[in-house]
PDB file of N, CA and C in Angstrom:
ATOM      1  N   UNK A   1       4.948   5.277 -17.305  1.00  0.00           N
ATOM      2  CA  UNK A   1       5.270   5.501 -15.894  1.00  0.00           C
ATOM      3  C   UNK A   1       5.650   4.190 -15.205  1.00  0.00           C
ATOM      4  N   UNK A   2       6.027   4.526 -14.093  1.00  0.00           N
ATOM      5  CA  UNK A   2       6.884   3.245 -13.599  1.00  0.00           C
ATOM      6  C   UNK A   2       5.637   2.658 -12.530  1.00  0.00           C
ATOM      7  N   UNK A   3       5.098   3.652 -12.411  1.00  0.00           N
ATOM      8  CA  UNK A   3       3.820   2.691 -10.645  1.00  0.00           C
ATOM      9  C   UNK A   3       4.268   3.534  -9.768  1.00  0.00           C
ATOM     10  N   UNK A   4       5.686   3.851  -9.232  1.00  0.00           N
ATOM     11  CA  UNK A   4       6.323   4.024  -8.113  1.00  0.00           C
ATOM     12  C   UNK A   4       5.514   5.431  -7.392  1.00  0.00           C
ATOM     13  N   UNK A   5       4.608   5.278  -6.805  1.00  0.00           N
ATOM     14  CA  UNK A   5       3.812   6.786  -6.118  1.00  0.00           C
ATOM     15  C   UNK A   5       5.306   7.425  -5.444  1.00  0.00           C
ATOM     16  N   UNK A   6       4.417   8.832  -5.128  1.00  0.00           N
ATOM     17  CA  UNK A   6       5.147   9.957  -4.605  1.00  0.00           C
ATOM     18  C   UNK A   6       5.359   9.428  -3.463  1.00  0.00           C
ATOM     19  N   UNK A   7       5.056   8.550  -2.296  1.00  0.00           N
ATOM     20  CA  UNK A   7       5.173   8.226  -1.274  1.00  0.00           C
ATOM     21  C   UNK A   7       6.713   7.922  -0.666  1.00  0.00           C
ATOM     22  N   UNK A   8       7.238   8.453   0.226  1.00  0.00           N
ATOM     23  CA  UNK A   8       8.658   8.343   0.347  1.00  0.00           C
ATOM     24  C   UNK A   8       8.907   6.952   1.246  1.00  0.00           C
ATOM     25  N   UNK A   9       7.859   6.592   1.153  1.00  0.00           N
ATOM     26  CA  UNK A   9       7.526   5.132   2.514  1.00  0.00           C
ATOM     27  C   UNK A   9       7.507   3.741   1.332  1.00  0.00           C
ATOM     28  N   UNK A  10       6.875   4.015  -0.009  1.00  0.00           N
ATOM     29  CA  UNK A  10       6.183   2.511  -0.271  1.00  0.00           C
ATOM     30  C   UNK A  10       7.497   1.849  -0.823  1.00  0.00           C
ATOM     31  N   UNK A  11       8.253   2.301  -0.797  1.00  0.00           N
ATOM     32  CA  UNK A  11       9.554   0.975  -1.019  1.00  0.00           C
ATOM     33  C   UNK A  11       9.487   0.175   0.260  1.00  0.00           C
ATOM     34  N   UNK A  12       8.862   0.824   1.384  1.00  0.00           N
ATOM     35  CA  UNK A  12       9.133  -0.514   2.752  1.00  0.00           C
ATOM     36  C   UNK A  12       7.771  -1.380   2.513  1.00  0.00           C
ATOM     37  N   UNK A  13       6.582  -0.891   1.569  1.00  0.00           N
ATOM     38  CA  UNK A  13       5.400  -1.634   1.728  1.00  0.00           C
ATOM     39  C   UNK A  13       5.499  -2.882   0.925  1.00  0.00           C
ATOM     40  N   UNK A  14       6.056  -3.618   1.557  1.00  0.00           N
ATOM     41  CA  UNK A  14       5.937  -5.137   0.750  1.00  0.00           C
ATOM     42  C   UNK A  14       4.609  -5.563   0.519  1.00  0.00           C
ATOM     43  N   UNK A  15       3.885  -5.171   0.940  1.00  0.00           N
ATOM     44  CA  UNK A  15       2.375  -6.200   0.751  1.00  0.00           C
ATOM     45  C   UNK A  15       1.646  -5.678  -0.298  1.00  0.00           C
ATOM     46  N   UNK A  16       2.632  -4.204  -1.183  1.00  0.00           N
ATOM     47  CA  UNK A  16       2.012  -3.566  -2.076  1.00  0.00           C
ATOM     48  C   UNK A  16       3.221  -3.535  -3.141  1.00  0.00           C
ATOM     49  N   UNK A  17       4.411  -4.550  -2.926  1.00  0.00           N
ATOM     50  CA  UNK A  17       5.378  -4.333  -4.007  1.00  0.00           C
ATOM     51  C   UNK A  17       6.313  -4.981  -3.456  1.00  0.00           C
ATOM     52  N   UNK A  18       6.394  -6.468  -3.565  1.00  0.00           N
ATOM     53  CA  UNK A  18       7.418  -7.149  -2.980  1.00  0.00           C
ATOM     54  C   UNK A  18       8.452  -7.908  -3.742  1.00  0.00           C
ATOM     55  N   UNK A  19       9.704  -7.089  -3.299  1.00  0.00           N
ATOM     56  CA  UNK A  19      10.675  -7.204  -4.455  1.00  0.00           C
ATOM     57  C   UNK A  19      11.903  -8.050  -2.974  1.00  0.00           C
ATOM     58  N   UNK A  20      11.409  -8.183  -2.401  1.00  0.00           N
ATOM     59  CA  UNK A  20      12.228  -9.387  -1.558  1.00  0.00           C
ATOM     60  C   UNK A  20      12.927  -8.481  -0.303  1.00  0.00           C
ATOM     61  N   UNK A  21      12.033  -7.510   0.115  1.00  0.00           N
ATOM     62  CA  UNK A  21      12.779  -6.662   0.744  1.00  0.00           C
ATOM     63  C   UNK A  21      12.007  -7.258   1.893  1.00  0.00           C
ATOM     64  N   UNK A  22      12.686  -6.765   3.270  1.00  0.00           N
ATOM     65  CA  UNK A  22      12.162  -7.110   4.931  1.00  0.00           C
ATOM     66  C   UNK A  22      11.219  -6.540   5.035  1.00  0.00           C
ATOM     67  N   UNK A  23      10.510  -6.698   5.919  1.00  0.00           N
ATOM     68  CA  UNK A  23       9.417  -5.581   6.604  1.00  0.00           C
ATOM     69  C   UNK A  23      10.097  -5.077   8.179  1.00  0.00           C
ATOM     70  N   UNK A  24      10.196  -3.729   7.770  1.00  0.00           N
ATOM     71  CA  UNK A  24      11.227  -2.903   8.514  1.00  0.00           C
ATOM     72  C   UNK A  24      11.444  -3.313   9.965  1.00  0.00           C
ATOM     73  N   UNK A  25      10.006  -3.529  10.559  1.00  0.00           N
ATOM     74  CA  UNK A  25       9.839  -4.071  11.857  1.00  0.00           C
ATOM     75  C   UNK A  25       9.580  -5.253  12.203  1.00  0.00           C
ATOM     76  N   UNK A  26       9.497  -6.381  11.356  1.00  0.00           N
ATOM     77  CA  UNK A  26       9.269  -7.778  11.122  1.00  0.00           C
ATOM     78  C   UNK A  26       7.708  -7.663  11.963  1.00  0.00           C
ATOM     79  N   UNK A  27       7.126  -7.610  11.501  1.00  0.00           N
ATOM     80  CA  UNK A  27       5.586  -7.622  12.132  1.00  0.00           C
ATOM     81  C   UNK A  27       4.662  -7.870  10.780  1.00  0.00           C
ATOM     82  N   UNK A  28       3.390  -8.280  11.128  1.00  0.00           N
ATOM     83  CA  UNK A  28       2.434  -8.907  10.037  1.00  0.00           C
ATOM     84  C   UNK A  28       3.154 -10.400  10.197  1.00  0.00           C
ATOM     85  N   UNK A  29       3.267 -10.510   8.757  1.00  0.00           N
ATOM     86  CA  UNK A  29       3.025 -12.062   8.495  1.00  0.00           C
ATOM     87  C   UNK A  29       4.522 -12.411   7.726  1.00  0.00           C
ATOM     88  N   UNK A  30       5.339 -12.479   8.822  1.00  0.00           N
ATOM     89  CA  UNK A  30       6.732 -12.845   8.534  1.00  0.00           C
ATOM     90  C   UNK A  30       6.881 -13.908   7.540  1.00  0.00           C
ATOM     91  N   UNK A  31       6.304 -14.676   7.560  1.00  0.00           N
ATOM     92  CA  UNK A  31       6.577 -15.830   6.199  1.00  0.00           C
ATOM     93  C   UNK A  31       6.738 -15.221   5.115  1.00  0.00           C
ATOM     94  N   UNK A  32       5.891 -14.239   4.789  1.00  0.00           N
ATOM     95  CA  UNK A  32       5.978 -13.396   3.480  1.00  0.00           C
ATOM     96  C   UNK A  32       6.869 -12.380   2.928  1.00  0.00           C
ATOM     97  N   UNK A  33       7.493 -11.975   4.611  1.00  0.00           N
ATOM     98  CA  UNK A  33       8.568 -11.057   3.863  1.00  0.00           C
ATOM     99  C   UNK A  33       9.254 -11.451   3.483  1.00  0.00           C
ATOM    100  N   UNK A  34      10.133 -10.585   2.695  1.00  0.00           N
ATOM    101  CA  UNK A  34      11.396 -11.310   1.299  1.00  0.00           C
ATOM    102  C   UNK A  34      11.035 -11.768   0.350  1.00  0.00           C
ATOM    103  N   UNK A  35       9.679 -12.468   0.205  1.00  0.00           N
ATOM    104  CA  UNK A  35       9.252 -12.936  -1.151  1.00  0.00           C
ATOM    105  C   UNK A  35       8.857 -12.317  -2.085  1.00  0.00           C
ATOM    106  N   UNK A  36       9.740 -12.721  -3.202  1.00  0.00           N
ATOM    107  CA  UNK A  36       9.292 -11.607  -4.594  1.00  0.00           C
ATOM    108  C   UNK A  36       7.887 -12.167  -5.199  1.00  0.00           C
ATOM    109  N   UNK A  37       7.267 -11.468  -5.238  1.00  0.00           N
ATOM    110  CA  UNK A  37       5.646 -11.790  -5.438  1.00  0.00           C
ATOM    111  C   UNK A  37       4.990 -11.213  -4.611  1.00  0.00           C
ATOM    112  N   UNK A  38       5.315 -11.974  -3.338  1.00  0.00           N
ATOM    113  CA  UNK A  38       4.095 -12.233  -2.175  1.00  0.00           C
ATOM    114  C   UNK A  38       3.529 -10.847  -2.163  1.00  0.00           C
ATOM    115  N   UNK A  39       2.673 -10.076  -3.009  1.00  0.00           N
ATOM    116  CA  UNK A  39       2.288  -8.450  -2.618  1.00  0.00           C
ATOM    117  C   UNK A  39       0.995  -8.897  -3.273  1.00  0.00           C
ATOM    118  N   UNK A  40       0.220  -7.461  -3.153  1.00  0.00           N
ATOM    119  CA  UNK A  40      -0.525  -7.501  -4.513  1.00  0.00           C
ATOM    120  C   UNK A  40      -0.781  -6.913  -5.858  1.00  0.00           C
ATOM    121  N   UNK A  41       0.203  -6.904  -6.389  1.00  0.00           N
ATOM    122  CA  UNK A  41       1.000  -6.092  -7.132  1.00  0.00           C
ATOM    123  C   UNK A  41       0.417  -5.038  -7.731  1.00  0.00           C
ATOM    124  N   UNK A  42       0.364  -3.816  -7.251  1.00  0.00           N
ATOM    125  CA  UNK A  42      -0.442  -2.805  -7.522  1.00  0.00           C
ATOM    126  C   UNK A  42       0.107  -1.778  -8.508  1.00  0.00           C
ATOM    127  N   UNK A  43       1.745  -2.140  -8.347  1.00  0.00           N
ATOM    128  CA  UNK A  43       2.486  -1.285  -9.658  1.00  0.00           C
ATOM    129  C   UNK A  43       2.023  -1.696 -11.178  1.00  0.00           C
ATOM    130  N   UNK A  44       1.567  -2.693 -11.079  1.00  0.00           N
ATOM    131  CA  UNK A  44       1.393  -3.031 -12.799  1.00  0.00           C
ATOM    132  C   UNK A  44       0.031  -2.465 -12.498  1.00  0.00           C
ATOM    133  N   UNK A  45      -1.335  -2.435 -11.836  1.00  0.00           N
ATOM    134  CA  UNK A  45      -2.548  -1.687 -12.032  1.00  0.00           C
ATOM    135  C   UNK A  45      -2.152   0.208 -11.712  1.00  0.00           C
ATOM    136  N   UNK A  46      -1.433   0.209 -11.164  1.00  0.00           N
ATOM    137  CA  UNK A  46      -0.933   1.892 -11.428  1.00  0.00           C
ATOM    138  C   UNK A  46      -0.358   2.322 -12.824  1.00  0.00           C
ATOM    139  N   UNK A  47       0.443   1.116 -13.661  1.00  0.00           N
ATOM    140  CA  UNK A  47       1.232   1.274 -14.884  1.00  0.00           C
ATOM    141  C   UNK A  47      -0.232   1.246 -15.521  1.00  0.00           C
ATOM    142  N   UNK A  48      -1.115   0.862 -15.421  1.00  0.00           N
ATOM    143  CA  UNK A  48      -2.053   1.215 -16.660  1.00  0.00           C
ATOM    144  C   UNK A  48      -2.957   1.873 -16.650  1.00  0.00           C
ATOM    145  N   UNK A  49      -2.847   3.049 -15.427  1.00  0.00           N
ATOM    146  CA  UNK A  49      -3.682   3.871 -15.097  1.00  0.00           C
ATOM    147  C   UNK A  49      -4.729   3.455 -14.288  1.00  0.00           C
ATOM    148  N   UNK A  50      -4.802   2.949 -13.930  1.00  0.00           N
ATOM    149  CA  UNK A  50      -6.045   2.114 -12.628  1.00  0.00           C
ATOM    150  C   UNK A  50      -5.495   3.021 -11.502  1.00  0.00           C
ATOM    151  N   UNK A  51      -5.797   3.891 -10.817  1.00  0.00           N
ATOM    152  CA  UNK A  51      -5.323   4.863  -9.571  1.00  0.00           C
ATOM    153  C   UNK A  51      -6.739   4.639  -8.506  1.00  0.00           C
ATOM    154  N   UNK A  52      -8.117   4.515  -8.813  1.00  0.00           N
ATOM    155  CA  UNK A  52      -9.222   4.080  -7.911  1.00  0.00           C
ATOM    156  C   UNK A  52     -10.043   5.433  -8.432  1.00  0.00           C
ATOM    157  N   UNK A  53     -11.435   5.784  -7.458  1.00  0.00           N
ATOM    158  CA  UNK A  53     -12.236   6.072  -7.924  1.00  0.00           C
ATOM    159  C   UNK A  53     -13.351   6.429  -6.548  1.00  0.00           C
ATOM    160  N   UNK A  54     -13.684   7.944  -6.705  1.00  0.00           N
ATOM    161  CA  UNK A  54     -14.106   8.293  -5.939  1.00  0.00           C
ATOM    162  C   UNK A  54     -15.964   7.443  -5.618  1.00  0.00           C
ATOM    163  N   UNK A  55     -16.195   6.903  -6.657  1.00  0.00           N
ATOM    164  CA  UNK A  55     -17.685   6.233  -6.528  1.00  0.00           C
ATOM    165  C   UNK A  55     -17.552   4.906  -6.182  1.00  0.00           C
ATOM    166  N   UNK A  56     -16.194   4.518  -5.936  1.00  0.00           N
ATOM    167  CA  UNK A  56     -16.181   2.997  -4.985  1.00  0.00           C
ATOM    168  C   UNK A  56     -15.293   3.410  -3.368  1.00  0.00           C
ATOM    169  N   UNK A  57     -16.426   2.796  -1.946  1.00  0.00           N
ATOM    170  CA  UNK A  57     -16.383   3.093  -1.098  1.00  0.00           C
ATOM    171  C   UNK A  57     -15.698   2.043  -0.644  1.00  0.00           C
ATOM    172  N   UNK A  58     -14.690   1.848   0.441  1.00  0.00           N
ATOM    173  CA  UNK A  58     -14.402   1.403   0.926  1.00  0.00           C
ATOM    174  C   UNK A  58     -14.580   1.324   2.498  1.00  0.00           C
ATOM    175  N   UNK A  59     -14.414   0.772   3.432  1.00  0.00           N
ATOM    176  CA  UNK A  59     -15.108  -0.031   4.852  1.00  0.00           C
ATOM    177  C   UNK A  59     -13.914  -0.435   5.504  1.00  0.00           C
ATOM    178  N   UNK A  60     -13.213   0.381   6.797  1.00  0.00           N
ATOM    179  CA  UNK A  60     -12.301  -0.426   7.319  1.00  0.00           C
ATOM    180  C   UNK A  60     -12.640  -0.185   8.320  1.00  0.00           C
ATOM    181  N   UNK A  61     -12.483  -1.030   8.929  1.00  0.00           N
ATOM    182  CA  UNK A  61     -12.758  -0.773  10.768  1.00  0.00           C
ATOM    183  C   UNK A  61     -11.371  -0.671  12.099  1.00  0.00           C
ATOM    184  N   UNK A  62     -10.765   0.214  12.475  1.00  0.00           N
ATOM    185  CA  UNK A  62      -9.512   0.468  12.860  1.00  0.00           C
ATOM    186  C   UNK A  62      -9.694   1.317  13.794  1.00  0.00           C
ATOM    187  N   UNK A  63      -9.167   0.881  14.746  1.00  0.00           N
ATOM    188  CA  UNK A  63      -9.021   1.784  15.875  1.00  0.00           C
ATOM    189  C   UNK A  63      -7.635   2.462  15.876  1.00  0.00           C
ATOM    190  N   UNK A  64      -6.801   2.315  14.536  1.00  0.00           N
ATOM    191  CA  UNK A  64      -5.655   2.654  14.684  1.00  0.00           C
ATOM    192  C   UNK A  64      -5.612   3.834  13.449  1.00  0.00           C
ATOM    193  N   UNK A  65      -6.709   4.176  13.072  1.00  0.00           N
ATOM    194  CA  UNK A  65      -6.122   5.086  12.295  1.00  0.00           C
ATOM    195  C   UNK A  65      -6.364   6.836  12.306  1.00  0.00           C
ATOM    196  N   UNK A  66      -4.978   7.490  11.613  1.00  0.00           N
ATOM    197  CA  UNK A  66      -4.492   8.352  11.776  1.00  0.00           C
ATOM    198  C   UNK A  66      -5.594   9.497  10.805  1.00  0.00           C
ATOM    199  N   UNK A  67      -6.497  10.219  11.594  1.00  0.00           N
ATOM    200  CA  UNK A  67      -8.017  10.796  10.909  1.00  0.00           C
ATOM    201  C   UNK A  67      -7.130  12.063  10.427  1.00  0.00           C
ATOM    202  N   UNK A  68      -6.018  12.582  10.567  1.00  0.00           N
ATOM    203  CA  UNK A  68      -5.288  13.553  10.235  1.00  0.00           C
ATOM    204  C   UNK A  68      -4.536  14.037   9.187  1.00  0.00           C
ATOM    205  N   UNK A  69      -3.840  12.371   8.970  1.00  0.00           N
ATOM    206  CA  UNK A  69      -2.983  11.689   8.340  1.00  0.00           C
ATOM    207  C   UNK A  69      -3.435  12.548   6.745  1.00  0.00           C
ATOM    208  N   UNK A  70      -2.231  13.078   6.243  1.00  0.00           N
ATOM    209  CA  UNK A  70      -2.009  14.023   4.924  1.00  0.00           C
ATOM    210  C   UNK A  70      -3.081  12.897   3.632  1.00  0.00           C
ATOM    211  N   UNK A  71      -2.676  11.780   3.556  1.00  0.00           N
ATOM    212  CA  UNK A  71      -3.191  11.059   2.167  1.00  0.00           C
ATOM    213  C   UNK A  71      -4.818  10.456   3.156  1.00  0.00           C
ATOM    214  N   UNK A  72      -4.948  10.943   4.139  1.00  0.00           N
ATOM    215  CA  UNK A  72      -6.441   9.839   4.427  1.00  0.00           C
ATOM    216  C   UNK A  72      -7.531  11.273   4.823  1.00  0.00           C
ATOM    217  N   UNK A  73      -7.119  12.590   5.354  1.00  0.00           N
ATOM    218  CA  UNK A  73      -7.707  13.620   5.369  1.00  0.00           C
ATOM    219  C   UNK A  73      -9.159  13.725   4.513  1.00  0.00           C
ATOM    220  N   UNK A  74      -8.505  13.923   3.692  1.00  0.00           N
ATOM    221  CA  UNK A  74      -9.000  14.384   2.952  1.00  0.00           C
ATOM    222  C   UNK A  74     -10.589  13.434   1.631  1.00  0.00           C
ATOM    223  N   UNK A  75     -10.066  12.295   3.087  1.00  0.00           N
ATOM    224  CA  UNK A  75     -10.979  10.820   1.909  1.00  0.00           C
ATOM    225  C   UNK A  75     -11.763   9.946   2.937  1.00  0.00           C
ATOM    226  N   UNK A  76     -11.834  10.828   4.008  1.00  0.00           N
ATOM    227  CA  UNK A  76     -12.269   9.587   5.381  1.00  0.00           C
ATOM    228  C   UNK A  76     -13.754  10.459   5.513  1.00  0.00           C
ATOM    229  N   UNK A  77     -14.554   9.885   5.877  1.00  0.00           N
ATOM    230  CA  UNK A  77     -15.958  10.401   6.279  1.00  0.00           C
ATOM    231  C   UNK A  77     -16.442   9.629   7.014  1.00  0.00           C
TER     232      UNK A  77
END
């Protein structure tokens, strides 16, 4: 498999696959866009089956997020 999720968005996510492309709205951390690297390259841990795991929790604190949202529904508590 190639990495590439079903997501019709993560070709704009540079910070998860940066192949030197802009960040659509130039926001975050402009130095980094365009740079091939600068991500954390999550396609090669998707190419070997690493997808995550319901017994490791994760902690974000956001007043911005979408409790509705199709991929976070279903994983937010």
């Amino acid at each position: 498999p190639d990495g590439i999720p079903n997501d019709r968005r993560f070709l704009d996510l540079w910070g998860m696959n940066n192949t030197g492309q802009k960040d659509a709205h130039q926001v975050g951390m402009p130095a980094q866009n365009g740079i091939v690297g600068a991500d954390v390259d999550v396609r090669r841990l998707w190419q070997q089956g690493i997808t995550g795991s319901r017994h490791i929790v994760v902690a974000i604190i956001d007043t911005g997020v979408d409790w509705e949202h199709e991929d976070l529904k279903a994983n937010l508590y």
